[in-house]
Protein backbone atom coordinates (compact mmCIF):
# COMPACT_ATOMS: atom_id res chain seq x y z
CA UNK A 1 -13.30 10.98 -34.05
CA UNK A 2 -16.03 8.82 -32.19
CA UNK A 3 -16.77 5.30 -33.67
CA UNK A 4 -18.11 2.05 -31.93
CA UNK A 5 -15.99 -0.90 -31.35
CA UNK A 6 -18.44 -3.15 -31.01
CA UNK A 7 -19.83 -4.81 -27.35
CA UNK A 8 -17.93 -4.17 -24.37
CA UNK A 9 -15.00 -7.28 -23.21
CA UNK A 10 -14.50 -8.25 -19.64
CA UNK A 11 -11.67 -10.43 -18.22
CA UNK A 12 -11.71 -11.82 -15.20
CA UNK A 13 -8.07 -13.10 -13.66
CA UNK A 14 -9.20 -16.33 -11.90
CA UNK A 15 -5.34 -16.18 -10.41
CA UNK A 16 -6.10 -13.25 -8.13
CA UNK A 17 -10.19 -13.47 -7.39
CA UNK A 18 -11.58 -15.43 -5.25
CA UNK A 19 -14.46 -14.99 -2.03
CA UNK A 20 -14.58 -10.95 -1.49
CA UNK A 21 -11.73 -10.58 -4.25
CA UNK A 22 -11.82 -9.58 -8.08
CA UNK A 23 -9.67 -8.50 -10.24
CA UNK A 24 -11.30 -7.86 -13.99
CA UNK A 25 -10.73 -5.64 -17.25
CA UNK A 26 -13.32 -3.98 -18.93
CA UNK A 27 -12.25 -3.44 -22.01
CA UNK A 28 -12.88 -2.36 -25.65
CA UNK A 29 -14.63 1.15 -25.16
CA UNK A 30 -15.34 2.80 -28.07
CA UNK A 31 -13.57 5.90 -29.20
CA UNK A 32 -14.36 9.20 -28.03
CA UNK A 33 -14.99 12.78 -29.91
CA UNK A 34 -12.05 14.59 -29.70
CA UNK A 35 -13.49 17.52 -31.60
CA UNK A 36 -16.52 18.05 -29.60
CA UNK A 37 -14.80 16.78 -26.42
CA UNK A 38 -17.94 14.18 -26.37
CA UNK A 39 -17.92 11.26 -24.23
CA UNK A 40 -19.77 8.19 -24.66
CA UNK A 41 -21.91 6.15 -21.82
CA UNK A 42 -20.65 2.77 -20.22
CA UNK A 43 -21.61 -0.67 -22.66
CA UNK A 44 -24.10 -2.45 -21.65
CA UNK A 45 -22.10 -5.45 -21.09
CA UNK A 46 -19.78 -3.78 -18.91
CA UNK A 47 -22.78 -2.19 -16.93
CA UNK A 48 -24.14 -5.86 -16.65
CA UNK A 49 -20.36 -7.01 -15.13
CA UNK A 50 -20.47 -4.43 -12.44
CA UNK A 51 -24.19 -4.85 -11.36
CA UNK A 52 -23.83 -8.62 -10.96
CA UNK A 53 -20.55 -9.26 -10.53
CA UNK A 54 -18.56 -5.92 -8.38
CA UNK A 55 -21.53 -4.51 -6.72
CA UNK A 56 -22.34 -7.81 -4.46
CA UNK A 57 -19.04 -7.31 -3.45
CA UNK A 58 -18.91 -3.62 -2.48
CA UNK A 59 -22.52 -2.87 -1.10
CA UNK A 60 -23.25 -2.89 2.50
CA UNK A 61 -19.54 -1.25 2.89
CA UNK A 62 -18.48 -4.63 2.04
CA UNK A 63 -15.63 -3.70 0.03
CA UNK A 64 -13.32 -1.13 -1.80
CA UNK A 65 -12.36 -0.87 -5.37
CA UNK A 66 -9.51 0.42 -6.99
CA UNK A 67 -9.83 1.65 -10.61
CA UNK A 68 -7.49 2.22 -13.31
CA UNK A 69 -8.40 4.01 -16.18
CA UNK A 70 -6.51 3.33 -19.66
CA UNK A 71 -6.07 4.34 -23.38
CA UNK A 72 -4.45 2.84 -26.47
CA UNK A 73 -1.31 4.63 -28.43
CA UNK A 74 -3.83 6.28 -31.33
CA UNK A 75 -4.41 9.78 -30.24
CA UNK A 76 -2.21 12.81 -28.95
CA UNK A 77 -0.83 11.74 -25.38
CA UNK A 78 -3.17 14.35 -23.76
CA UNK A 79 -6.54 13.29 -24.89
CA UNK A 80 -5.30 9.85 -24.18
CA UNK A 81 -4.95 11.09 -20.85
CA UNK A 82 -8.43 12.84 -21.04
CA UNK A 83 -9.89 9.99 -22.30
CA UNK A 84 -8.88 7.24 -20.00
CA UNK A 85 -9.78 9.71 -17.20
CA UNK A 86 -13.24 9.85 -18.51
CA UNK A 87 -13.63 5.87 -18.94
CA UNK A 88 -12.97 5.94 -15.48
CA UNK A 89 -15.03 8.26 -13.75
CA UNK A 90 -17.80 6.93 -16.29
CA UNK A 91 -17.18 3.22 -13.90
CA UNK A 92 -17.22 4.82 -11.06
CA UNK A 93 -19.89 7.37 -11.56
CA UNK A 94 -22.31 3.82 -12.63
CA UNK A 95 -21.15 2.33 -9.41
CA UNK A 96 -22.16 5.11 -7.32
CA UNK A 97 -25.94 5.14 -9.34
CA UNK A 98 -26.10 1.65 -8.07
CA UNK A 99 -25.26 2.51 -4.54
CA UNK A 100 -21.51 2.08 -3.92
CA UNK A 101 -20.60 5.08 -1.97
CA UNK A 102 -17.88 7.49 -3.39
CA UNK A 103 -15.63 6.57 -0.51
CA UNK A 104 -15.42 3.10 -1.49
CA UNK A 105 -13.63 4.15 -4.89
CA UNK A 106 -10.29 4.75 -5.67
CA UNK A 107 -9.71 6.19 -9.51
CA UNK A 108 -6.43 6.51 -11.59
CA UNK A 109 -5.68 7.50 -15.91
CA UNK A 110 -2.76 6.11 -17.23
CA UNK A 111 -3.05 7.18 -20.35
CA UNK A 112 -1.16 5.23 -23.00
CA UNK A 113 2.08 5.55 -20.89
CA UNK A 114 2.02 1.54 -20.71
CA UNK A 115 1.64 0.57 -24.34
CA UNK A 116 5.33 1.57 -25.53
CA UNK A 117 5.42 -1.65 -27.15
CA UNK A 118 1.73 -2.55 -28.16
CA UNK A 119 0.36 -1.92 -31.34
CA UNK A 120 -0.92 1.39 -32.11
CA UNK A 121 -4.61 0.66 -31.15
CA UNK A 122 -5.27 -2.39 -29.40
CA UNK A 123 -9.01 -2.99 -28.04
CA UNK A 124 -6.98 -4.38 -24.83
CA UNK A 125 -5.66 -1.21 -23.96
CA UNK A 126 -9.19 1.03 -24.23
CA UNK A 127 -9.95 -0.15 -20.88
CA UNK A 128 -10.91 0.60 -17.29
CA UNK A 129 -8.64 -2.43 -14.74
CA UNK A 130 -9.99 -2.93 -11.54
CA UNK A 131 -9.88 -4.65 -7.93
CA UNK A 132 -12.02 -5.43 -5.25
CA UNK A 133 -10.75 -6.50 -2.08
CA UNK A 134 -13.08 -6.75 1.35
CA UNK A 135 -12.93 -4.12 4.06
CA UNK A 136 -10.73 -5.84 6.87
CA UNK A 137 -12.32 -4.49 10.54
CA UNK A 138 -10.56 -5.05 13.60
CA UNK A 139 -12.38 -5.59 17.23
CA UNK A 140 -10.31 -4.65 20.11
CA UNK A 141 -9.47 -7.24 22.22
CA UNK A 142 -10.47 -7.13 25.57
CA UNK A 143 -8.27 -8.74 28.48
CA UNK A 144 -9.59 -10.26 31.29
CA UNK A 145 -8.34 -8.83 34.65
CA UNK A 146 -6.24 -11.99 35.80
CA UNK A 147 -4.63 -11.28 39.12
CA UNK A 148 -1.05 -10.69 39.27
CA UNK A 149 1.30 -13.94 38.92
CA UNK A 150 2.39 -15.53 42.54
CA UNK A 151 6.81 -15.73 42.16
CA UNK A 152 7.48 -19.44 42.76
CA UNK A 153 8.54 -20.29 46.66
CA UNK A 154 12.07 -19.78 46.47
CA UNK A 155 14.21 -22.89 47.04
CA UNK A 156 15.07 -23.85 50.61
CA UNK A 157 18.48 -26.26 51.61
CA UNK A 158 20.39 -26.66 54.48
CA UNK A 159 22.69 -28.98 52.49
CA UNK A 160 25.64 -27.48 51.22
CA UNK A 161 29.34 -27.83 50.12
CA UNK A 162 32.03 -25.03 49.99
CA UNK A 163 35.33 -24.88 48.41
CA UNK A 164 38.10 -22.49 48.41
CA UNK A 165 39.23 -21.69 44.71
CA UNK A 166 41.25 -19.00 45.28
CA UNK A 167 43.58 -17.00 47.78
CA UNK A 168 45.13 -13.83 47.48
CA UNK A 169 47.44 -12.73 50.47
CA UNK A 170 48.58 -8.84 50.29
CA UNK A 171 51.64 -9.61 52.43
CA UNK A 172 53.17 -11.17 49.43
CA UNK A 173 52.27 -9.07 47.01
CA UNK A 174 54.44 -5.64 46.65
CA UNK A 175 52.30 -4.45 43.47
CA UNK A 176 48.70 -5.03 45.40
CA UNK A 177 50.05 -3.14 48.21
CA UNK A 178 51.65 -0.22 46.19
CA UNK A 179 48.60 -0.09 43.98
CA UNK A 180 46.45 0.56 47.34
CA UNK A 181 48.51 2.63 48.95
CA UNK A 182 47.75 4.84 45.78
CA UNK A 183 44.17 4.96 46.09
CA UNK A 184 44.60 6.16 49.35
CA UNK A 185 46.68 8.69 48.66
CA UNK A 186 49.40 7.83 51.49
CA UNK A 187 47.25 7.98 54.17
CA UNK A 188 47.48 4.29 55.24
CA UNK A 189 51.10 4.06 56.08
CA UNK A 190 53.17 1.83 55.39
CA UNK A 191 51.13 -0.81 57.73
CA UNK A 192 48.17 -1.22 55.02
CA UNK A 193 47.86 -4.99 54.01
CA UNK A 194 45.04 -6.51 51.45
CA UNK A 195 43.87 -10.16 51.20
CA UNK A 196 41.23 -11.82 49.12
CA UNK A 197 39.66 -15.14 48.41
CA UNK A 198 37.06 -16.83 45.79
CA UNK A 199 34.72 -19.73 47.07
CA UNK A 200 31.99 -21.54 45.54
CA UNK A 201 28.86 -22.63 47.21
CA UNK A 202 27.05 -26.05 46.15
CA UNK A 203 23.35 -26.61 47.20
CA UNK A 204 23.60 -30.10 47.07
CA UNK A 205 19.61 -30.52 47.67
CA UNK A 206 18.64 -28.24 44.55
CA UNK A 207 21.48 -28.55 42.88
CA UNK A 208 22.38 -25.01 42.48
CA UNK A 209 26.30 -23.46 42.35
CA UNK A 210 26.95 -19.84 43.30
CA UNK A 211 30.44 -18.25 43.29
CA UNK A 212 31.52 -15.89 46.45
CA UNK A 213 33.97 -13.46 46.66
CA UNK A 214 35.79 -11.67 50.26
CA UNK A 215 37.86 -9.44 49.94
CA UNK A 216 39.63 -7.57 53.07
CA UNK A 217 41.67 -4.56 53.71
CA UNK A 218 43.10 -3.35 57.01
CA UNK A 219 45.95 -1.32 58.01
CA UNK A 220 48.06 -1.56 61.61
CA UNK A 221 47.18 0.48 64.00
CA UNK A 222 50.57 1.23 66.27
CA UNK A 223 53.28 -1.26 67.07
CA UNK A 224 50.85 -3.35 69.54
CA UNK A 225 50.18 -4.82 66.26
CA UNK A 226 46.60 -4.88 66.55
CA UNK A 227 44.55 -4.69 63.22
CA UNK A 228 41.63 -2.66 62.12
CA UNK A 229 39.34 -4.05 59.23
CA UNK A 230 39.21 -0.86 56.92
CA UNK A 231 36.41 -3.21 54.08
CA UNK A 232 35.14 -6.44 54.19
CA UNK A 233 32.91 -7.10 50.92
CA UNK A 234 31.54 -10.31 49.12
């Protein structure tokens, strides 16, 4: 059955408001007529806290607010529900008489499904929790047509040192010749022969290494012993 509480309670959590931001709890609402499903208007002190104190922040499109609507444990679950609904859309439905636009609210009831270990009425939990954080817009950014990056002049040397690191010579190696002599299927002969050698390359003006690798296959063409380069690679 409806009674007054007496004036409305705001909090205001200094941890988490700040330039743009709020975060507050109107609280103590009175109780609402269950039997002729009558709801009462917004307190005049909580009225005051959003006119001087939530709409500076939201009008101009300035801001959004999120709004949570809640009830204490007295009461059948459902009309908590109902009710907490109500205290709600009663905050939002002020703000939007003042000239906050619908589209900067966000409601939500709760209900007394967070008091499981409150007492059974607690003026704390007749209550309407909300936040107001600043609209965030983003301006594309525009990049300037730079022209295309120039590749540094390549480096230029005519001083170098080579060395040899390795040698491989076919004619002593039975497996390097069989192995060929499979990859082409026979068709070589017997006369095929393989050689192959690693050498590195110092530019001793830049100071830059590079690693080089020939590698040689021939096969003998007739007994005149003359001999036909078949790949050359490095």
């Amino acid at each position: 059955m409806f009674h007054k509480t007496g004036p409305g309670r705001v909090d205001v959590d200094l941890d988490f408001s700040g330039v743009g931001v709020l975060h507050a709890r109107l609280w103590n609402f009175d109780f609402d007529d269950f039997a002729g499903y009558q709801f009462r208007g917004l307190k005049k002190e909580h009225s005051e806290f959003l006119k001087n104190e939530v709409v500076p922040l939201l009008e101009d499109d300035a801001g959004q607010i999120w709004m949570t609507g809640s009830a204490s444990r007295i009461g059948a679950a459902d009309w908590n529900m109902t009710t907490s609904a109500n205290r709600v859309i009663t905050v939002a439905r002020s703000l939007s008489e003042m000239g906050i636009h619908p589209e900067q609210m966000q409601t939500h009831a709760i209900g007394n499904t967070q008091t499981a270990n409150h007492r059974l009425d607690e003026d704390s939990d007749r209550s309407v929790v909300l936040w107001v954080l600043p609209k965030v817009y983003f301006e594309p950014i525009i990049k300037p047509d730079l022209p295309r990056p120039v590749p540094p002049k390549p480096k230029v040397s005519r001083n170098f040192k080579i060395a040899m690191l390795l040698e491989v010579d076919g004619s002593i190696s039975f497996a390097a010749r069989a192995a060929i002599k499979r990859i082409v299927k026979g068709r070589a002969g017997a006369g095929i022969a393989f050689a192959s050698a690693l050498f590195s390359i110092w530019d001793t003006e830049n100071n830059l290494k590079c690693t080089y690798v020939y590698a040689e296959l021939w096969r003998n063409l007739g007994d005149d012993g003359v001999r036909k380069a078949a790949y050359r690679g490095g």
